[in-house]
PDB file of N, CA and C in Angstrom:
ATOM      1  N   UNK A   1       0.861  -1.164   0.000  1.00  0.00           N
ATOM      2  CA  UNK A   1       0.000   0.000   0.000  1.00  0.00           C
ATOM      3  C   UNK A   1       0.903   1.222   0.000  1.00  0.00           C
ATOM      4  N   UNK A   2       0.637   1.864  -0.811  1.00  0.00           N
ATOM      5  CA  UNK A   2       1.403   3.286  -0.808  1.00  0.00           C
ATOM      6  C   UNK A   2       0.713   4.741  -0.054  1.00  0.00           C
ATOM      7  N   UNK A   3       2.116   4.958  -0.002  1.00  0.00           N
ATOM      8  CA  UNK A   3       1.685   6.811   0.730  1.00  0.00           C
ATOM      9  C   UNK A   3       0.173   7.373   1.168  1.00  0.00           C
ATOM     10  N   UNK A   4      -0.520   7.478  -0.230  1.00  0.00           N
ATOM     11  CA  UNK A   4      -1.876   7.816  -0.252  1.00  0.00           C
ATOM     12  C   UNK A   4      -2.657   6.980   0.086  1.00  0.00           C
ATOM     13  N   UNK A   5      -2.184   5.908   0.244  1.00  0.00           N
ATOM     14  CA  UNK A   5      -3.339   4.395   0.010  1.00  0.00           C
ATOM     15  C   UNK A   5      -3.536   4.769   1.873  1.00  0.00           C
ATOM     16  N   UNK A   6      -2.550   4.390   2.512  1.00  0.00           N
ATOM     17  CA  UNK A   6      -2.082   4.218   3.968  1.00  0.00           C
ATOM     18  C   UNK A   6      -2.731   5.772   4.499  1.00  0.00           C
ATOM     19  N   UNK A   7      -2.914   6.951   3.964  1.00  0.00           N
ATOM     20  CA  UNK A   7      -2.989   8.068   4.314  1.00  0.00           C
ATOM     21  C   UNK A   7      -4.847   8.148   4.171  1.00  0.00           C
ATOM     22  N   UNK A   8      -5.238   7.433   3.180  1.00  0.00           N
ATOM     23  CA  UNK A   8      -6.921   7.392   3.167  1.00  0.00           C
ATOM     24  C   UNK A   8      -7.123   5.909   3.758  1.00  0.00           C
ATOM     25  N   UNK A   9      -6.769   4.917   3.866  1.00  0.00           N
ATOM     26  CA  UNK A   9      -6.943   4.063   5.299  1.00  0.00           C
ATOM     27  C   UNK A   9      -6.851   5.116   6.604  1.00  0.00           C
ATOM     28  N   UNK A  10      -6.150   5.619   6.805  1.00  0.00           N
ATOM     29  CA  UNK A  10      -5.681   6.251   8.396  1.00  0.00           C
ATOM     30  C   UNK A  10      -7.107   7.163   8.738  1.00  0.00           C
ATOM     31  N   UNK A  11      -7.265   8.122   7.726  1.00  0.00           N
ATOM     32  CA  UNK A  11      -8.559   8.663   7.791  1.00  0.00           C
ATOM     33  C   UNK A  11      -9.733   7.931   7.329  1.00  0.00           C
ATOM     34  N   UNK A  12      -9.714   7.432   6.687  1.00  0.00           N
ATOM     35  CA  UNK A  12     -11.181   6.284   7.084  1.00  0.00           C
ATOM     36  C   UNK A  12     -11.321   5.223   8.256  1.00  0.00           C
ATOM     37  N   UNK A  13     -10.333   4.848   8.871  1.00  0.00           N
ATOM     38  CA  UNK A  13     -10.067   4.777  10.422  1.00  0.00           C
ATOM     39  C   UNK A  13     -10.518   5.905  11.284  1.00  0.00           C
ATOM     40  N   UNK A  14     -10.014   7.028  11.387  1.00  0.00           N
ATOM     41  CA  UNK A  14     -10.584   7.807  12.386  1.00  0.00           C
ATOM     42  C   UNK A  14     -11.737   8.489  12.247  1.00  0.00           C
ATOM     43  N   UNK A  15     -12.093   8.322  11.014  1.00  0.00           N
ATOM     44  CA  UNK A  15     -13.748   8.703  10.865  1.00  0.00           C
ATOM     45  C   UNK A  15     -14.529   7.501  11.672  1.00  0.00           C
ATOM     46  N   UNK A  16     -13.977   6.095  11.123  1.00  0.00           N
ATOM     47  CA  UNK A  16     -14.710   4.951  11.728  1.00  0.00           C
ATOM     48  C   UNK A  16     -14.796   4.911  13.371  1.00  0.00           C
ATOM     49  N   UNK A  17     -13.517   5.795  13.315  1.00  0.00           N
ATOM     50  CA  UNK A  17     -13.403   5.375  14.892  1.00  0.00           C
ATOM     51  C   UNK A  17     -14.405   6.469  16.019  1.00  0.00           C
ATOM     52  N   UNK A  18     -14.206   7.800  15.234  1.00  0.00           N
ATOM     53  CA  UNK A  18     -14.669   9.170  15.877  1.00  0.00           C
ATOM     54  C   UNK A  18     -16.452   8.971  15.372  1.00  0.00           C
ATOM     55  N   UNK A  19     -17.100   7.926  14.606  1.00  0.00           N
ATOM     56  CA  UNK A  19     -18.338   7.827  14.592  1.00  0.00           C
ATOM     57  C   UNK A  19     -18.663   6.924  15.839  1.00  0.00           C
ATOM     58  N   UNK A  20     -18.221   6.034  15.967  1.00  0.00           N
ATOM     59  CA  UNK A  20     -18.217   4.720  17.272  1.00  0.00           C
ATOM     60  C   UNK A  20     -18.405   5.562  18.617  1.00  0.00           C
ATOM     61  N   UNK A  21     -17.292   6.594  18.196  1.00  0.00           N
ATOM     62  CA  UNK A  21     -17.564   7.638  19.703  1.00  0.00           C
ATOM     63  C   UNK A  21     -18.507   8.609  20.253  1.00  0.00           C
ATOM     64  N   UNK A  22     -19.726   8.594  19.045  1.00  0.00           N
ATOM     65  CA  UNK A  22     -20.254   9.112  18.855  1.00  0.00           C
ATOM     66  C   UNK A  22     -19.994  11.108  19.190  1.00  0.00           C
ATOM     67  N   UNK A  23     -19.288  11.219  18.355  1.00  0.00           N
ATOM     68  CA  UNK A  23     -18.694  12.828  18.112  1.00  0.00           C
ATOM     69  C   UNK A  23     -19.553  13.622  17.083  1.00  0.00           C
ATOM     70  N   UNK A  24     -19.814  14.608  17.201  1.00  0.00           N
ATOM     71  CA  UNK A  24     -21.064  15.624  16.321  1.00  0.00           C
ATOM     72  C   UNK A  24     -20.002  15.681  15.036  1.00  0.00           C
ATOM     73  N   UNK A  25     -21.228  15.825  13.958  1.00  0.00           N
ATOM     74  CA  UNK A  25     -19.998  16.039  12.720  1.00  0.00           C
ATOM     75  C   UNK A  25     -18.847  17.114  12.604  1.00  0.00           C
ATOM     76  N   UNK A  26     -19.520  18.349  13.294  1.00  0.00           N
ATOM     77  CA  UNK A  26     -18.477  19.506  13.362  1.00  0.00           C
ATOM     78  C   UNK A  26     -17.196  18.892  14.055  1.00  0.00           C
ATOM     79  N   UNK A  27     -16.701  17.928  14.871  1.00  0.00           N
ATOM     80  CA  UNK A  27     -15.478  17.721  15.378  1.00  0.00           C
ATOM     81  C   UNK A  27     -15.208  17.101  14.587  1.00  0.00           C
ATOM     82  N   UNK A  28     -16.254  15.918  13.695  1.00  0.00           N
ATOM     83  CA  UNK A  28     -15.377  15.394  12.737  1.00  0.00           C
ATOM     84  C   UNK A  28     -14.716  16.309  11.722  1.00  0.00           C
ATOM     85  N   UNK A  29     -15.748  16.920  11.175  1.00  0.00           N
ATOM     86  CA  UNK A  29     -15.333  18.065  10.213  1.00  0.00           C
ATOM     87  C   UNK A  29     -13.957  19.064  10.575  1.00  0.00           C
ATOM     88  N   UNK A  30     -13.693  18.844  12.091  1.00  0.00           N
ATOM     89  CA  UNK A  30     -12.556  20.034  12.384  1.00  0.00           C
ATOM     90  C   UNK A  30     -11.264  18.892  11.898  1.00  0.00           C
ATOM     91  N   UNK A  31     -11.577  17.547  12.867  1.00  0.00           N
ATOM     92  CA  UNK A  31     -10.609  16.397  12.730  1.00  0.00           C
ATOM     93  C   UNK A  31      -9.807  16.456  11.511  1.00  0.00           C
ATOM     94  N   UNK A  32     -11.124  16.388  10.497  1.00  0.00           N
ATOM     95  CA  UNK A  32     -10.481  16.034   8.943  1.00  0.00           C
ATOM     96  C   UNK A  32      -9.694  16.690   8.301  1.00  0.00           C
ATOM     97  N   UNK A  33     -10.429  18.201   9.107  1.00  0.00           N
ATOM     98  CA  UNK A  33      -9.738  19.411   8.662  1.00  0.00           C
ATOM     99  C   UNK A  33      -7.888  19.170   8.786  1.00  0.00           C
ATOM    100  N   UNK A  34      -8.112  19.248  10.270  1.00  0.00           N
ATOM    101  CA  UNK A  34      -6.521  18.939  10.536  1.00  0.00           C
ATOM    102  C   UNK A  34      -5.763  17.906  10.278  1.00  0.00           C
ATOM    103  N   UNK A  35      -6.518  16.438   9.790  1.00  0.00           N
ATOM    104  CA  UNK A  35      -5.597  15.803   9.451  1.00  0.00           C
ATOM    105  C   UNK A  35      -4.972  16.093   7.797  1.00  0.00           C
ATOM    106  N   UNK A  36      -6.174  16.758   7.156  1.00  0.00           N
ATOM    107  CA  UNK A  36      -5.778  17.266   5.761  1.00  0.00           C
ATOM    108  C   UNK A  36      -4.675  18.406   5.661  1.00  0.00           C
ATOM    109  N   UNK A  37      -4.112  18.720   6.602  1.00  0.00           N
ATOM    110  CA  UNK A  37      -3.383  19.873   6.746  1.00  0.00           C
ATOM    111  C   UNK A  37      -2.328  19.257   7.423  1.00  0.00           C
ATOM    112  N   UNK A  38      -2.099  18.300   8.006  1.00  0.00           N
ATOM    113  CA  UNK A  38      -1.184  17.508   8.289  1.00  0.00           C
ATOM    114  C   UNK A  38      -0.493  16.801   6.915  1.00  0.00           C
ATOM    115  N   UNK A  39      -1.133  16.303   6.316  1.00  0.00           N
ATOM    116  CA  UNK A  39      -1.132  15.532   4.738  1.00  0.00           C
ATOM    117  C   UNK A  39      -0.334  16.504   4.342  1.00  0.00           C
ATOM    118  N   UNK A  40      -0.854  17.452   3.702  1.00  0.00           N
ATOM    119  CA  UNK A  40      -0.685  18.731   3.410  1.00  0.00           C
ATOM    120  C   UNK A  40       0.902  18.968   3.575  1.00  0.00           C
ATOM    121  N   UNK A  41       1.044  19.357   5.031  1.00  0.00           N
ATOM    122  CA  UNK A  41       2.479  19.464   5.323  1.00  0.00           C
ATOM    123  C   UNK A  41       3.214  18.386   4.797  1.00  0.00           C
ATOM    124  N   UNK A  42       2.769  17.394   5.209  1.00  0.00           N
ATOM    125  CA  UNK A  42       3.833  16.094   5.179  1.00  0.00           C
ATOM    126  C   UNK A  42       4.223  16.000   3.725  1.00  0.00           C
ATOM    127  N   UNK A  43       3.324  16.632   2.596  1.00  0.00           N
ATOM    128  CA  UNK A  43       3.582  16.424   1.354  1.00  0.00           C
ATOM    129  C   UNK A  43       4.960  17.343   0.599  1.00  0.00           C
ATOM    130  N   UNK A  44       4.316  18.703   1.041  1.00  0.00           N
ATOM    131  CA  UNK A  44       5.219  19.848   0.850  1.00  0.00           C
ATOM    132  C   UNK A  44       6.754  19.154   1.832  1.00  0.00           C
ATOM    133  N   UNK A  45       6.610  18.723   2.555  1.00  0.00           N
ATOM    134  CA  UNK A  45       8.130  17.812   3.478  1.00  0.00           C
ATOM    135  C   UNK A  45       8.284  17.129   2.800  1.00  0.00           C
ATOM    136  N   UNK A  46       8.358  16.285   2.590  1.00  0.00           N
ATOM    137  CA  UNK A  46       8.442  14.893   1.065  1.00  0.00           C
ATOM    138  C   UNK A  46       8.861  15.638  -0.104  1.00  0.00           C
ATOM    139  N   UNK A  47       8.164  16.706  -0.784  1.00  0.00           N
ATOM    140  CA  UNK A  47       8.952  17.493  -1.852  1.00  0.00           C
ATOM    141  C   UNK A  47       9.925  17.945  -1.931  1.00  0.00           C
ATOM    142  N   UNK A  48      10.333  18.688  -0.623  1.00  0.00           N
ATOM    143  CA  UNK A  48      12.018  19.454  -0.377  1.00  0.00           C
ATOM    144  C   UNK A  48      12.381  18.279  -0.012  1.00  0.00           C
ATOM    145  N   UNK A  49      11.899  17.603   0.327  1.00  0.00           N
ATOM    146  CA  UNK A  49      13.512  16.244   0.675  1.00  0.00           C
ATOM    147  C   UNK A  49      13.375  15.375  -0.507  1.00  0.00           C
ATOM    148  N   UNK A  50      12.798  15.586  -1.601  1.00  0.00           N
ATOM    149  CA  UNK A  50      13.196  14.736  -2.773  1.00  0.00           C
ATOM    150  C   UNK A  50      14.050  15.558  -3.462  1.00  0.00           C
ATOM    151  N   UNK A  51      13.707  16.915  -3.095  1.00  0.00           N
ATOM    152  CA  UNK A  51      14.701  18.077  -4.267  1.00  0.00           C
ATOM    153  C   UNK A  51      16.198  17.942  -3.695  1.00  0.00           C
ATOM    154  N   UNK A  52      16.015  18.185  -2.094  1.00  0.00           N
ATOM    155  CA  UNK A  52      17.763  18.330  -1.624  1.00  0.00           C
ATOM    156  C   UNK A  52      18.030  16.824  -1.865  1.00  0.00           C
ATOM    157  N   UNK A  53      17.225  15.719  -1.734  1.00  0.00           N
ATOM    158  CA  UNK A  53      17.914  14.427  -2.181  1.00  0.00           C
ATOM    159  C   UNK A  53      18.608  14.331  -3.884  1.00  0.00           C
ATOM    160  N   UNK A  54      17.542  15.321  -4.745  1.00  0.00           N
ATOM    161  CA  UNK A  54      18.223  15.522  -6.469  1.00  0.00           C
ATOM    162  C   UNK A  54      19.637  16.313  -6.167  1.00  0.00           C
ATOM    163  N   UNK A  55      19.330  17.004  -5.539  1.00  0.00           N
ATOM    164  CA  UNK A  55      20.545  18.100  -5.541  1.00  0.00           C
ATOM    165  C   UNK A  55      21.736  17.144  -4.899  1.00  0.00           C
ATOM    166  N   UNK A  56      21.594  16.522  -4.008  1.00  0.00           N
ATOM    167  CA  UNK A  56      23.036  15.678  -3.410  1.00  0.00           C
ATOM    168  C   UNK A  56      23.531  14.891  -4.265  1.00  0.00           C
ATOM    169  N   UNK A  57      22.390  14.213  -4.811  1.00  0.00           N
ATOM    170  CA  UNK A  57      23.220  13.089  -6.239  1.00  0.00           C
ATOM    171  C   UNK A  57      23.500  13.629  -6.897  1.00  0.00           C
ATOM    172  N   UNK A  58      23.477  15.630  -7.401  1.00  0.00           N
ATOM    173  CA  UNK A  58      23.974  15.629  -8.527  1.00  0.00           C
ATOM    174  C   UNK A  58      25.586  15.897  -7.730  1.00  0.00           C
ATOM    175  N   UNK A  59      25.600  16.374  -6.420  1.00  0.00           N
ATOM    176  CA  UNK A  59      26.869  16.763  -6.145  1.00  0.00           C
ATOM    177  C   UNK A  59      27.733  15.718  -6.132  1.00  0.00           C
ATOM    178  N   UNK A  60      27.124  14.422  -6.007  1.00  0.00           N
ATOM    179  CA  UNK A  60      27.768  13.680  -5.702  1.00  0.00           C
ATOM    180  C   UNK A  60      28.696  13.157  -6.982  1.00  0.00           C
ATOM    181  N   UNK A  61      27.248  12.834  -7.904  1.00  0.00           N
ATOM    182  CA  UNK A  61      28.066  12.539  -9.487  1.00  0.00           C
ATOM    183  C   UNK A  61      29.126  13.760  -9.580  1.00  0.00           C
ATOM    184  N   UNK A  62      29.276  14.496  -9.416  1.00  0.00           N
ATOM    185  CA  UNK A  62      29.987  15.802  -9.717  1.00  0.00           C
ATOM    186  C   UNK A  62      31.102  15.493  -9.341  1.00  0.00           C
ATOM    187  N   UNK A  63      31.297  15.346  -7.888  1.00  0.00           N
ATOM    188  CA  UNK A  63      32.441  14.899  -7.134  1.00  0.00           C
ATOM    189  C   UNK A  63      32.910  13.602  -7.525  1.00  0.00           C
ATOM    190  N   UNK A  64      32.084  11.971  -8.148  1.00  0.00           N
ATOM    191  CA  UNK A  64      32.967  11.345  -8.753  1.00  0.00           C
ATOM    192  C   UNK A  64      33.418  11.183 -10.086  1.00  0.00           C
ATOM    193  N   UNK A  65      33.040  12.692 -10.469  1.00  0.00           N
ATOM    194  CA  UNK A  65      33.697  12.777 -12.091  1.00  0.00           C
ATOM    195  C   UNK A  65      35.098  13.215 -11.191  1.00  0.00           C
ATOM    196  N   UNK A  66      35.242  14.441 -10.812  1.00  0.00           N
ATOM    197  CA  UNK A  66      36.124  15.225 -10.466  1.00  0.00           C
ATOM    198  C   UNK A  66      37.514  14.367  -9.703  1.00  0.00           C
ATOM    199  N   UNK A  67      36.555  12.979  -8.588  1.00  0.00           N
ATOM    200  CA  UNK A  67      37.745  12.452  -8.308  1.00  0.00           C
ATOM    201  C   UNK A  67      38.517  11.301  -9.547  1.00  0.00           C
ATOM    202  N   UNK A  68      37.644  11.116 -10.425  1.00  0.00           N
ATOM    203  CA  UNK A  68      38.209  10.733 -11.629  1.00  0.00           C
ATOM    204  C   UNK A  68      39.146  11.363 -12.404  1.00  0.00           C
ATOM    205  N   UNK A  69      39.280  12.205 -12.647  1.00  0.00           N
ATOM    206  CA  UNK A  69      39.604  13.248 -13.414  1.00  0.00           C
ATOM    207  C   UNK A  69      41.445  12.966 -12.537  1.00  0.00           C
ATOM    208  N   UNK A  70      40.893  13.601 -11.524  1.00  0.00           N
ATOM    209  CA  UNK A  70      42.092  13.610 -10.233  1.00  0.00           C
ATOM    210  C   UNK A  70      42.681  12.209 -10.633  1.00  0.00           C
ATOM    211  N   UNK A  71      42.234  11.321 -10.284  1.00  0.00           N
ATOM    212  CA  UNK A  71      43.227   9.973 -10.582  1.00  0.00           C
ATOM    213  C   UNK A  71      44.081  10.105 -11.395  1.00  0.00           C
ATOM    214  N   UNK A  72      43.131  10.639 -12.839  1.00  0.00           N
ATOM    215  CA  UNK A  72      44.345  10.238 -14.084  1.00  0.00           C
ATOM    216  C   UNK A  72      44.955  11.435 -13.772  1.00  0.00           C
ATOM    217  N   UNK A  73      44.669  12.579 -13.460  1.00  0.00           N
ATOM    218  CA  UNK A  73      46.257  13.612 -13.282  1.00  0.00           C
ATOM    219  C   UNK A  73      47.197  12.508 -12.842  1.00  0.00           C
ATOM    220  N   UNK A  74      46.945  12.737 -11.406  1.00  0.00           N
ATOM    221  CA  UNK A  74      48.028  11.548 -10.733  1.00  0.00           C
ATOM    222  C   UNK A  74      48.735  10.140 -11.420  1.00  0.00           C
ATOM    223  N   UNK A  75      47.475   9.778 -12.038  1.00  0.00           N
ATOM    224  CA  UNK A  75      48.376   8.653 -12.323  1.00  0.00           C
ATOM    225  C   UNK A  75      49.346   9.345 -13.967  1.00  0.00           C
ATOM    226  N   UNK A  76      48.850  10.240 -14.545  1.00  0.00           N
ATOM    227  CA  UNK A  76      49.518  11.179 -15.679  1.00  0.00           C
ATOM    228  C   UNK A  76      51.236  11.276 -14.521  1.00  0.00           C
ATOM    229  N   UNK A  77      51.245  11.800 -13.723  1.00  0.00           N
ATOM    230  CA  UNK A  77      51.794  12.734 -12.897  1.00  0.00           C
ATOM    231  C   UNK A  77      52.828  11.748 -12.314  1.00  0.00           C
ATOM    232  N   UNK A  78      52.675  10.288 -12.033  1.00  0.00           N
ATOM    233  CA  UNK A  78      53.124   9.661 -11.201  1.00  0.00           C
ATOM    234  C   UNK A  78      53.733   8.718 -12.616  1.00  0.00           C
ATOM    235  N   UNK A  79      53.329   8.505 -13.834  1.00  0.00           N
ATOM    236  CA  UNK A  79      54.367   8.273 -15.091  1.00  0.00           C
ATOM    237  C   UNK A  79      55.053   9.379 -15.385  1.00  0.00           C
ATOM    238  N   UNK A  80      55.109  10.240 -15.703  1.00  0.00           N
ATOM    239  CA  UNK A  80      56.025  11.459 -15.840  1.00  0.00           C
ATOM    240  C   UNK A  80      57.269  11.330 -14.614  1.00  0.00           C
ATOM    241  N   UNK A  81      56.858  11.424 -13.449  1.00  0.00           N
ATOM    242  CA  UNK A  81      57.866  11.000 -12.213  1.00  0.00           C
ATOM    243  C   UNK A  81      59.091  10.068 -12.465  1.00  0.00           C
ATOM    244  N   UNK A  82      58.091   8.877 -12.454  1.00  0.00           N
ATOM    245  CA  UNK A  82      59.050   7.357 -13.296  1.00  0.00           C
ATOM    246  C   UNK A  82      59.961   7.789 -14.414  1.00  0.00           C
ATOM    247  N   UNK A  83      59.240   8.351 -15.096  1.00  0.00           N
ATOM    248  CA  UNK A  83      60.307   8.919 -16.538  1.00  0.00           C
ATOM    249  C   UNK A  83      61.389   9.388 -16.092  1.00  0.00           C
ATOM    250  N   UNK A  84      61.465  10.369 -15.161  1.00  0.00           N
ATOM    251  CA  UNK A  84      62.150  11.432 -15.402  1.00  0.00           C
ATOM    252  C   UNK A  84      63.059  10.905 -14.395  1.00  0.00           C
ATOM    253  N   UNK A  85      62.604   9.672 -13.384  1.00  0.00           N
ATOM    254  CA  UNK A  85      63.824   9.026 -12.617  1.00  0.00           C
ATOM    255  C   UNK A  85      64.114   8.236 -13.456  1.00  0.00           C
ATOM    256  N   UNK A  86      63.823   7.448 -14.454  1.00  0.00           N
ATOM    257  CA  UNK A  86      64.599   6.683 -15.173  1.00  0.00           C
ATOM    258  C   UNK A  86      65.339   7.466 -15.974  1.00  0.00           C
ATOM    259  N   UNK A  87      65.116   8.797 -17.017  1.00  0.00           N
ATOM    260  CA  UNK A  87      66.239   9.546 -17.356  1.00  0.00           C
ATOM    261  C   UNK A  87      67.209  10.236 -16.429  1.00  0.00           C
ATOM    262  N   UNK A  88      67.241  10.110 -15.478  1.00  0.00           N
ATOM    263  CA  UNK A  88      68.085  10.831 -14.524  1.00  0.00           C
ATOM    264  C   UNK A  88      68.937   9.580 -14.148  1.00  0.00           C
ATOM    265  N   UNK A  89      68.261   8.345 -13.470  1.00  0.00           N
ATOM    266  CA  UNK A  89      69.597   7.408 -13.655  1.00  0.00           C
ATOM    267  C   UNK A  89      70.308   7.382 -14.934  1.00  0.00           C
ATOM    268  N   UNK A  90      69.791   7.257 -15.755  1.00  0.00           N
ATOM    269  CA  UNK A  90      70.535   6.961 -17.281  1.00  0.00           C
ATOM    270  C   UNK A  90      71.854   8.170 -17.778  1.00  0.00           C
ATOM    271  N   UNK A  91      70.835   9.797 -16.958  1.00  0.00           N
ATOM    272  CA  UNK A  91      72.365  10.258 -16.680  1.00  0.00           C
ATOM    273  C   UNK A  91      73.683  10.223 -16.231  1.00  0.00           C
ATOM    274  N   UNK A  92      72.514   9.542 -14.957  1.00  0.00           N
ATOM    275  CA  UNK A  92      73.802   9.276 -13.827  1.00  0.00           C
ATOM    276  C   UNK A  92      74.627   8.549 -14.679  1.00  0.00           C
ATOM    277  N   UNK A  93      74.726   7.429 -14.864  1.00  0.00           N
ATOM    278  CA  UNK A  93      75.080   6.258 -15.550  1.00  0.00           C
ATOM    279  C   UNK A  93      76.188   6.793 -16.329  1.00  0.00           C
ATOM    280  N   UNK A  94      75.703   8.106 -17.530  1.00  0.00           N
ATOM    281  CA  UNK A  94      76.399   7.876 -19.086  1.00  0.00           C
ATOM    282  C   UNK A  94      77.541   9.340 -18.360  1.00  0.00           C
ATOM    283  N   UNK A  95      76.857   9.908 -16.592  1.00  0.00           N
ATOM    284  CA  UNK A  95      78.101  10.892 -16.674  1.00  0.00           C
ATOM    285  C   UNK A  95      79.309  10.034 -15.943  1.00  0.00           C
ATOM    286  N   UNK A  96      78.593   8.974 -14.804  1.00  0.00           N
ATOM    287  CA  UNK A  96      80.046   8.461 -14.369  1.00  0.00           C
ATOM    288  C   UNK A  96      80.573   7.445 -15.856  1.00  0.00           C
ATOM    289  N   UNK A  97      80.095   6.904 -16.656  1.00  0.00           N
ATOM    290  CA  UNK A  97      80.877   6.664 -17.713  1.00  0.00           C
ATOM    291  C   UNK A  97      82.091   7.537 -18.487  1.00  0.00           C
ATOM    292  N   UNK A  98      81.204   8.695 -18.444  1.00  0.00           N
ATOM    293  CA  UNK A  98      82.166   9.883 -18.883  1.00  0.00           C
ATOM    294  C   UNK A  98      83.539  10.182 -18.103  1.00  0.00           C
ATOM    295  N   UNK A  99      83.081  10.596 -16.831  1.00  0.00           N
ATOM    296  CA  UNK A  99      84.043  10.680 -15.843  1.00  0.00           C
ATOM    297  C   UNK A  99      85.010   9.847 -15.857  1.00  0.00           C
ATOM    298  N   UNK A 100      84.831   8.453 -16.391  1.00  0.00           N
ATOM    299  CA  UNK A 100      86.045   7.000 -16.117  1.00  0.00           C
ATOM    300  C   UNK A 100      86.812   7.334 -17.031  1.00  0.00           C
ATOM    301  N   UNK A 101      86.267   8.075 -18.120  1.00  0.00           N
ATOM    302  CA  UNK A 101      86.860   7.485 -19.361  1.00  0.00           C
ATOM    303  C   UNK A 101      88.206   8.868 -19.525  1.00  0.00           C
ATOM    304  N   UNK A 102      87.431  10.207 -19.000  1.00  0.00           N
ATOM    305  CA  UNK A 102      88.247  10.995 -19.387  1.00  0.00           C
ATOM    306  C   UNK A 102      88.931  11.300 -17.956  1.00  0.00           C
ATOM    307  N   UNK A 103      88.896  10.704 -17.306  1.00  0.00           N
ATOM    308  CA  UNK A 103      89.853  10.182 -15.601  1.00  0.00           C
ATOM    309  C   UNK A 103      91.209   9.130 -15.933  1.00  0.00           C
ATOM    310  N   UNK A 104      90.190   8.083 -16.700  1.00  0.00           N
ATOM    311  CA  UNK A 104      91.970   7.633 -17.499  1.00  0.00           C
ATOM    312  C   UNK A 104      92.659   7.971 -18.291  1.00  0.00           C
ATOM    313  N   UNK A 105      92.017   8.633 -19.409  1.00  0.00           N
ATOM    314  CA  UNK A 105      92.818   9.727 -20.611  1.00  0.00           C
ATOM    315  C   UNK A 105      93.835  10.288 -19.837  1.00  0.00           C
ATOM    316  N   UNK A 106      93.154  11.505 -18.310  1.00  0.00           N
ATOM    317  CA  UNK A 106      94.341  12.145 -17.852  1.00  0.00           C
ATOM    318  C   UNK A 106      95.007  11.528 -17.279  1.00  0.00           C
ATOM    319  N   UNK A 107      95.397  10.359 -16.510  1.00  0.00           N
ATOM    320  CA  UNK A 107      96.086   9.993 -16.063  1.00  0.00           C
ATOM    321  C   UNK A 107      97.738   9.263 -17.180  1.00  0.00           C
ATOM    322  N   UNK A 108      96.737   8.900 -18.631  1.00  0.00           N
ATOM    323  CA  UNK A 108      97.477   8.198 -19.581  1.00  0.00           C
ATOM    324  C   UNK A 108      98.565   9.552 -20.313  1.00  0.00           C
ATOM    325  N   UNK A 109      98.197  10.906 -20.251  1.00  0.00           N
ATOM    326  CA  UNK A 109      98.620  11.990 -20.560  1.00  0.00           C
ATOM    327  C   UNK A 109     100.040  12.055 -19.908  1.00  0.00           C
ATOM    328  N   UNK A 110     100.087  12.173 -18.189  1.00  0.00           N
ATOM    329  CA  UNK A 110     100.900  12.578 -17.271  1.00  0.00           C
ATOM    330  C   UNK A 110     101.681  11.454 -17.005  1.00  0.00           C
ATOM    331  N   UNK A 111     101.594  10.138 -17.344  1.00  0.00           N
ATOM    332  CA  UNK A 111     102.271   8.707 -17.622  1.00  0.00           C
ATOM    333  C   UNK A 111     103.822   9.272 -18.072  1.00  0.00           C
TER     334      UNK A 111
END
């Protein structure tokens, strides 16, 4: 049973019930009044909390584009890193090569 279904049971209950009690129609008539104004509210409440509920999922999708986005920087960011330590050993490498080579030249000079 849904919302409305459960909401016209509830008031056809307290009509059933406020006739049993034998109550003049004017209290029923006030009763109904107020429970229709209860409805009422509860509906307009149910509307803003379906809207701020739209509005959070969109923030939310928003935020997991954005932390997407973020990943691949990083992971962009964190290959570039690797690169640039693997060209930097490879310097290292080709300057102490350098260094050996023209370390024995001078020594073969002053021989």
């Amino acid at each position: 049973m849904g919302f409305i279904g459960a909401q016209a049971e509830y008031l056809r209950l307290q009509d059933e019930q406020n006739a049993k009690a034998g109550k003049g129609d004017e209290v029923l008539v006030e009763e109904v009044r107020s429970l229709k104004e209860i409805v009422s509210d509860l509906r307009q409440k149910l509307e803003q909390v379906q809207g701020d509920v739209n509005s959070k999922e969109k923030e939310l999708k928003s935020a997991k584009a954005n932390l997407k986005a973020l990943e691949k920087q990083t992971e962009g960011f964190q290959n570039e890193y690797t690169r640039m330590m693997d060209d930097n050993e490879n310097l290292r490498i080709q300057l102490s090569l350098f260094d050996r080579k023209y370390a024995n030249s001078d020594t073969k000079k002053y021989s």
